[in-house]
Protein backbone atom coordinates (compact mmCIF):
# COMPACT_ATOMS: atom_id res chain seq x y z
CA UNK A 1 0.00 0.00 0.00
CA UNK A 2 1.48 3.14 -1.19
CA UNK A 3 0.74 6.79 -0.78
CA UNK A 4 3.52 8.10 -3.30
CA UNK A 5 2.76 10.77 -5.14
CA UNK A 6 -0.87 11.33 -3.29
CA UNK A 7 -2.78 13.59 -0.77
CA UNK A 8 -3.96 13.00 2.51
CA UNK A 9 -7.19 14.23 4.25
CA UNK A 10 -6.90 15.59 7.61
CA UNK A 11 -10.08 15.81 10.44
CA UNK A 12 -10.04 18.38 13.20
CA UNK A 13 -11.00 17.46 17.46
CA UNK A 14 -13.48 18.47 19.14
CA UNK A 15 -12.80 22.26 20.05
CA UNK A 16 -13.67 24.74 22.86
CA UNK A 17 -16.08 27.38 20.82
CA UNK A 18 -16.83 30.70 21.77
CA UNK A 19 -20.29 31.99 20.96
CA UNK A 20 -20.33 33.01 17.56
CA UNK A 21 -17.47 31.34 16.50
CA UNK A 22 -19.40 29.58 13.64
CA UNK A 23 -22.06 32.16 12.87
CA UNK A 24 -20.01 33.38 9.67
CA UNK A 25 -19.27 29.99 8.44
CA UNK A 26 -23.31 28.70 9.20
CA UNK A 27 -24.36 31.44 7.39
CA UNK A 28 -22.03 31.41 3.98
CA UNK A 29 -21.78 27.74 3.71
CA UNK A 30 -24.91 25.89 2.32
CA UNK A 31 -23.63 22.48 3.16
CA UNK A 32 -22.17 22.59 6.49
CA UNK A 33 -25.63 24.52 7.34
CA UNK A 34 -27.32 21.70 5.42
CA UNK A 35 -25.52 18.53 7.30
CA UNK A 36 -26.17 20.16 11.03
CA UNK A 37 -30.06 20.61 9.89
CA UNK A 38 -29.51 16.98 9.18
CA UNK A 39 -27.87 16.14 12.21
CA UNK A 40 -30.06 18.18 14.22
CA UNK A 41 -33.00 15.68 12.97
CA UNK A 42 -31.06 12.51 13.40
CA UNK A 43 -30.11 13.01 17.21
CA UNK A 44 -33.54 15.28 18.06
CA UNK A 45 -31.43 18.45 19.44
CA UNK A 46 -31.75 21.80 17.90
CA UNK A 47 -27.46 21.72 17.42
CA UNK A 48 -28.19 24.85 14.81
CA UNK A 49 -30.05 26.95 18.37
CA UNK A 50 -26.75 25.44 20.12
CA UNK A 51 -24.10 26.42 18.02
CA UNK A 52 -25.89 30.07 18.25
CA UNK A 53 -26.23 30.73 21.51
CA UNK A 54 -24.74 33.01 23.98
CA UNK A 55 -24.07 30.64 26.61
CA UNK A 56 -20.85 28.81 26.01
CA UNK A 57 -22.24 26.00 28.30
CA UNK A 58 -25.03 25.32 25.85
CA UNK A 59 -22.70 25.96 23.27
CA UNK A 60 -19.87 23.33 23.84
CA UNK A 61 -22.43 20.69 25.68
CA UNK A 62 -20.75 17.39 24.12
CA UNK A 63 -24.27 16.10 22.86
CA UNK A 64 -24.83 19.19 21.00
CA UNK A 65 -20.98 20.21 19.77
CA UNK A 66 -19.75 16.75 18.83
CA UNK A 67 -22.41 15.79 16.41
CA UNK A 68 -22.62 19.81 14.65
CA UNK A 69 -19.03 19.16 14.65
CA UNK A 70 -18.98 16.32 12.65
CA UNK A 71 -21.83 17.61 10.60
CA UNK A 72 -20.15 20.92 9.94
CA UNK A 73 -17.01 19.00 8.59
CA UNK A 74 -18.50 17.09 6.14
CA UNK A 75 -20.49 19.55 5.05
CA UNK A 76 -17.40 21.62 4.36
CA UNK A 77 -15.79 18.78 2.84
CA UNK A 78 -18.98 18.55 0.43
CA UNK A 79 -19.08 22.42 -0.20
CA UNK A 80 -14.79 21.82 -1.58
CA UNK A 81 -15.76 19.28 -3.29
CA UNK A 82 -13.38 16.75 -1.68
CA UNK A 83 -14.37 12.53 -2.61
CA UNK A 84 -12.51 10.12 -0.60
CA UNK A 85 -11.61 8.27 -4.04
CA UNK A 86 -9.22 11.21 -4.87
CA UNK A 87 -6.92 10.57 -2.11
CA UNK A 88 -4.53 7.95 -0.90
CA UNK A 89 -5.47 8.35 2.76
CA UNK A 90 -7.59 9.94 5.46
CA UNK A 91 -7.53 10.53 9.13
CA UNK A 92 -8.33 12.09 12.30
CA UNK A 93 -7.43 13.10 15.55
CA UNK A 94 -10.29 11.73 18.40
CA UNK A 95 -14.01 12.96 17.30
CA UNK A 96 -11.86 13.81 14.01
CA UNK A 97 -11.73 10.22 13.68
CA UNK A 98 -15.33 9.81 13.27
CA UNK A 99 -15.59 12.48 10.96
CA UNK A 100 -12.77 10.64 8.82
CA UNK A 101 -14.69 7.10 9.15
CA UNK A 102 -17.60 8.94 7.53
CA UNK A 103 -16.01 10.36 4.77
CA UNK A 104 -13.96 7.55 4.09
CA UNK A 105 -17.37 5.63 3.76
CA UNK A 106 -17.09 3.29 6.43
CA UNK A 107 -19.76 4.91 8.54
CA UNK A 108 -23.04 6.33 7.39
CA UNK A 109 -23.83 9.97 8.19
CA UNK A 110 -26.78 8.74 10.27
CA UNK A 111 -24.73 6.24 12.36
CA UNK A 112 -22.04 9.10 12.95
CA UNK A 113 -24.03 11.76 14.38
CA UNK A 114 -25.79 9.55 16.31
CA UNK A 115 -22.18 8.15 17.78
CA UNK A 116 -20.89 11.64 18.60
CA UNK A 117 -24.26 12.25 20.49
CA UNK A 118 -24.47 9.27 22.04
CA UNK A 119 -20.72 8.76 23.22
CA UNK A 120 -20.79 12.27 25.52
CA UNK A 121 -23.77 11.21 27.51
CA UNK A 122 -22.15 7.73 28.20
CA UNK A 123 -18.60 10.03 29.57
CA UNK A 124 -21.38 11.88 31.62
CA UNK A 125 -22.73 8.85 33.63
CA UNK A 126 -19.38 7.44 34.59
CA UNK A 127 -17.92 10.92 35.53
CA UNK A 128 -20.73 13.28 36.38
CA UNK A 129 -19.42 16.51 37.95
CA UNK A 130 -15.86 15.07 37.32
CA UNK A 131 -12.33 17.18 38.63
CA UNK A 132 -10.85 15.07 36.10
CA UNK A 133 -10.51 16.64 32.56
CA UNK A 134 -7.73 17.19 30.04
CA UNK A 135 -4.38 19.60 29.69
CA UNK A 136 -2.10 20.51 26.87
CA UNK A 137 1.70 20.52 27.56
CA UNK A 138 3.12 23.20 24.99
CA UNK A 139 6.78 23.49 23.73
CA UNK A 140 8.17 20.76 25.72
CA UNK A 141 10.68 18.01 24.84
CA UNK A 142 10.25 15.10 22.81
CA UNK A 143 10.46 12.74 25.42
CA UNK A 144 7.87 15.03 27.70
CA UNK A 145 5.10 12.24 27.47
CA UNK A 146 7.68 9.62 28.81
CA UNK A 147 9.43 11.81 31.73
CA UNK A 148 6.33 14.07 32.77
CA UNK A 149 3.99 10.92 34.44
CA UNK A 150 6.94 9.55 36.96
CA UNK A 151 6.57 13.04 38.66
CA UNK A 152 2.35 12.44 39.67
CA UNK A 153 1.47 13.01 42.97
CA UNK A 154 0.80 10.17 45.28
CA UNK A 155 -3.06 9.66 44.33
CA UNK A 156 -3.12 12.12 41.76
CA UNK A 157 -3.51 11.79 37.98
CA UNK A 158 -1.19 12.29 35.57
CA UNK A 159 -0.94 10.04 32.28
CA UNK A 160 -0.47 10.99 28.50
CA UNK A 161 -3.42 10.49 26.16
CA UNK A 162 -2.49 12.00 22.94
CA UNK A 163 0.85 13.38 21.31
CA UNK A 164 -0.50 15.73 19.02
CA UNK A 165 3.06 17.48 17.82
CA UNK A 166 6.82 17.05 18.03
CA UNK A 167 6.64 19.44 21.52
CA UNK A 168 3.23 19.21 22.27
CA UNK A 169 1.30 16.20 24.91
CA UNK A 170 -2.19 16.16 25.69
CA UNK A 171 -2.64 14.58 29.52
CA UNK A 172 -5.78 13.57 31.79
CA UNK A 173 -5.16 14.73 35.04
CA UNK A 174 -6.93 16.19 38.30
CA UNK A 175 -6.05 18.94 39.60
CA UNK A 176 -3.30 17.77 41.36
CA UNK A 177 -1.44 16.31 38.18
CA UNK A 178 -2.49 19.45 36.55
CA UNK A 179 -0.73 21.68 39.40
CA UNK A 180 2.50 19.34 38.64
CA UNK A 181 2.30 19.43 35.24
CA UNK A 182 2.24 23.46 35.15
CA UNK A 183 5.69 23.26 37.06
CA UNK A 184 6.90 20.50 34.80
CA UNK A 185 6.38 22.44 31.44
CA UNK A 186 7.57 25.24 32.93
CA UNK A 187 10.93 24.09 33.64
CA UNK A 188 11.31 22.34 30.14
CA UNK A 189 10.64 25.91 28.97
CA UNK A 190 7.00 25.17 28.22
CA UNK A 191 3.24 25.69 29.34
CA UNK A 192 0.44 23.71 30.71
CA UNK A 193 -3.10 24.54 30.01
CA UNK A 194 -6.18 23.26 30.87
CA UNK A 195 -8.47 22.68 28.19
CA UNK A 196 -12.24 23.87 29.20
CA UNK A 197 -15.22 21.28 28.44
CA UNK A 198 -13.24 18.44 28.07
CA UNK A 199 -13.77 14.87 29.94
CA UNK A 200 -11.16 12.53 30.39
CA UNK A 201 -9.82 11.03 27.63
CA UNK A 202 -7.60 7.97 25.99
CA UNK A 203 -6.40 6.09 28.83
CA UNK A 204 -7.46 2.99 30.83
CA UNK A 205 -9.56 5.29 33.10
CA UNK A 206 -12.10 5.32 30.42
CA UNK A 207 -12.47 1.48 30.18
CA UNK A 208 -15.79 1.48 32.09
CA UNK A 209 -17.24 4.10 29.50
CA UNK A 210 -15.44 2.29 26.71
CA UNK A 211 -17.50 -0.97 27.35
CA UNK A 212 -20.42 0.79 28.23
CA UNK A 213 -20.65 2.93 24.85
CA UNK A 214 -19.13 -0.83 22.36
CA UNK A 215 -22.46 -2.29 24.14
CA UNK A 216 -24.92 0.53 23.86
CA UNK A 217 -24.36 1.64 20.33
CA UNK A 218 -26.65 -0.06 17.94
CA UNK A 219 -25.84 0.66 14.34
CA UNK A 220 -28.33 1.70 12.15
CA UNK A 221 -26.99 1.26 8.84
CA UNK A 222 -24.21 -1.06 7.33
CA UNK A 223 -20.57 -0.64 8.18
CA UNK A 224 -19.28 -1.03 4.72
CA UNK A 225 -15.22 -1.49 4.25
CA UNK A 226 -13.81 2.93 3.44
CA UNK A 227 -13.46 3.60 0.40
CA UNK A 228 -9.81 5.11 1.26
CA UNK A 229 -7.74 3.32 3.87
CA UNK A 230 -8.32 5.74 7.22
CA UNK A 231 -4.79 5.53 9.40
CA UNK A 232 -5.73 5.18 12.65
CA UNK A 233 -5.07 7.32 15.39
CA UNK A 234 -3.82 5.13 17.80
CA UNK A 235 -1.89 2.59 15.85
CA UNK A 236 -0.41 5.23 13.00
CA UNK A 237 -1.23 2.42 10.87
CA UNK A 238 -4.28 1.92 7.84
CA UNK A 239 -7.48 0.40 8.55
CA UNK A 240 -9.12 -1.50 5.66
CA UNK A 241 -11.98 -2.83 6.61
CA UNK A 242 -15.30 -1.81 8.09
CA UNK A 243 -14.63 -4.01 11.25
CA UNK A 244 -11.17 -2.59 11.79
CA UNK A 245 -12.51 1.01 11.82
CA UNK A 246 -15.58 0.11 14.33
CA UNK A 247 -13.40 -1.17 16.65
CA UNK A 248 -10.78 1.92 16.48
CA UNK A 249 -13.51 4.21 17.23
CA UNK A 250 -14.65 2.44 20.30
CA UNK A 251 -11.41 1.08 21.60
CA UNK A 252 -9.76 4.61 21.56
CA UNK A 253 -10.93 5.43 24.30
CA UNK A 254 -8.37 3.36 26.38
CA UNK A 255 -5.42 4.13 24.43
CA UNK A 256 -3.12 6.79 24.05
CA UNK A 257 -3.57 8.75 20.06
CA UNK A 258 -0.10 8.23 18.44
CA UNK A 259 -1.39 11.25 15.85
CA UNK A 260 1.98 12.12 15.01
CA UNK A 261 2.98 8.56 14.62
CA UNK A 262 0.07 8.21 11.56
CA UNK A 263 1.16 11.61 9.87
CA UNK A 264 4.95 10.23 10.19
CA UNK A 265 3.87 6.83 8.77
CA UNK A 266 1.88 8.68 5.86
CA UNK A 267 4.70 11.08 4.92
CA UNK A 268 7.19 7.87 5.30
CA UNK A 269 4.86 5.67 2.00
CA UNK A 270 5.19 9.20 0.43
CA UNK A 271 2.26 11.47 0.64
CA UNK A 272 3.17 14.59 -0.59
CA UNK A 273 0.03 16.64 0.06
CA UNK A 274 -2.37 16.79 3.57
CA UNK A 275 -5.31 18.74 3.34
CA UNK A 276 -7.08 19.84 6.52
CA UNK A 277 -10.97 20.22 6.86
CA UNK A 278 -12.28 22.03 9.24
CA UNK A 279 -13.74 23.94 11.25
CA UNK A 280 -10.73 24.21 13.49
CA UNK A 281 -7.23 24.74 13.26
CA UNK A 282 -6.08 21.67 15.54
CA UNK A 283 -4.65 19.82 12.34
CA UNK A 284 -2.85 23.08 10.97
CA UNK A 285 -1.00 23.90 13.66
CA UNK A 286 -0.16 20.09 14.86
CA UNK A 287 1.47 20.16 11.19
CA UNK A 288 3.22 23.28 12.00
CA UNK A 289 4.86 21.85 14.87
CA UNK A 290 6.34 18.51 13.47
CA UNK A 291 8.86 17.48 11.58
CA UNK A 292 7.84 15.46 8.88
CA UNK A 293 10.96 16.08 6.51
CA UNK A 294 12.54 12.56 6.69
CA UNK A 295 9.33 11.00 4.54
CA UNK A 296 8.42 14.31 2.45
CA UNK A 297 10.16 15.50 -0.58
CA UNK A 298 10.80 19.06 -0.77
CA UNK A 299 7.64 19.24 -2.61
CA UNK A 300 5.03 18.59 0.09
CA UNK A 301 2.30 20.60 0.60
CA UNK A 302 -0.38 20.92 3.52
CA UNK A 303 -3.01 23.00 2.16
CA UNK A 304 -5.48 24.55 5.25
CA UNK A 305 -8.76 23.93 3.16
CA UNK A 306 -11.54 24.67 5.82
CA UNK A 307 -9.77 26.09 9.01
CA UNK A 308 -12.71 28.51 10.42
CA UNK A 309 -13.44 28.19 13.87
């Protein structure tokens, strides 16, 4: 399997959103406005009323933001035009890689929206009113993900669940892991922040919710094999089959996204392009921030397609 001489498309997180964020983009963009109307049927929330609002509590509620999110994404991806056919790969970083089982064909619209609605409310009944939540270690060493844990707090939480960038590590912590890993940064010549509205996230903590949400989910369509190999986020490696991408999307929730790993393993079988869809600019600036010059040519491109907020 071989991306050389092709393009791969990139899926945005779930992001914190201000009010109004997406009023612009809602408004001047047919068929993102056209997939959350869709979305808003399929789950039975009014995610277009949510996405509008001044409260940024109704705004970012995970039943209401993860589903528009998706829908919005797709919808962008319609309005450019972009088929999964026309590229070698796709993939996505956490609720980006739902969005990228959709596109690639392996999930139907329906069954995706319904996932991202259903999967927050299952995270709410296993940590309701929760101290635990997520942080982003900024400019820190490579090796931050491996040194940073072995300083946790007797009872406290501190344990990697995503590298996102050469010198970037999103963690799970409480507050006391979060207090530690503001000092830790800090003396690698970093920062720590906490990042608002977000559960815990890809570790072994969220084994209850992970077996909870596999058992829950019905599907409501076929899971058909994607029409483009998606690389997983976990594994950095392609998933081919309808089965393989099912059980990605459930089973990251216990283990720690290796996003850099896929885009290293993408650029190393020669993709020469990635395009980003949005709305967000997770993707973008993960790019910005690693090094993927042993695998691309001096002729690689990343191209921001969609990147409004």
């Amino acid at each position: 399997m071989s991306g050389a001489g092709g393009r791969a498309i990139l899926f945005n997180p779930q992001v914190h959103v201000r009010p109004g964020d997406y009023d612009e983009l809602l408004a001047t963009t047919p068929a993102a406005r056209r997939r959350v109307e869709e979305a808003a049927e399929v789950v039975g929330r009014p995610l277009l009323e949510d996405l509008r609002s001044d409260d940024p509590d109704r705004v970012n509620a995970g039943a209401s933001i993860r589903p528009a999110s998706v829908a919005m994404a797709i919808g962008l991806a319609e309005h450019e035009g972009r088929r999964p056919e026309d590229a070698a790969f796709t993939a996505g970083i956490s609720l980006g890689q739902l969005t990228a089982a959709c596109f690639a064909g392996a999930m139907s619209f329906r069954d995706t929206v319904r996932m991202a609605c259903l999967m927050p409310q299952v995270e709410d009944r296993f940590f309701p009113g929760t101290e635990l939540g997520t942080a982003f270690a900024y400019g820190v060493p490579p090796d931050f993900a491996v040194t940073a844990p072995g300083a946790a707090p007797d009872g406290g939480v501190l344990v990697p669940c995503a590298l996102t960038a050469d010198n970037q590590v999103l963690f799970t912590c409480d507050p006391a892991g979060f207090d530690v890993l503001v000092e830790l940064a800090f003396a690698a010549g970093g920062l720590a922040v906490r990042v608002p509205y977000s559960p815990p996230a890809h570790c072994p903590l969220m084994a209850e919710v992970e077996s909870a949400f596999g058992a829950e989910f019905v599907h409501l369509d076929p899971r058909p094999d994607p029409v483009v190999p998606l690389v997983c986020n976990v594994t950095a490696r392609p998933l081919t089959t309808g089965e393989q991408v099912w059980d990605a999307l459930v089973t990251q929730y216990t283990h720690r996204v290796d996003w850099t790993g896929g885009l290293r393993w993408m650029a190393g079988v020669g993709v020469t392009s990635f395009e980003v869809v949005g709305p967000g600019h997770f993707v973008q600036k993960s790019l910005s921030f690693t090094d993927l010059s042993t695998g691309l040519g001096p002729e690689v491109g990343v191209h921001a397609g969609s990147l409004a907020r």
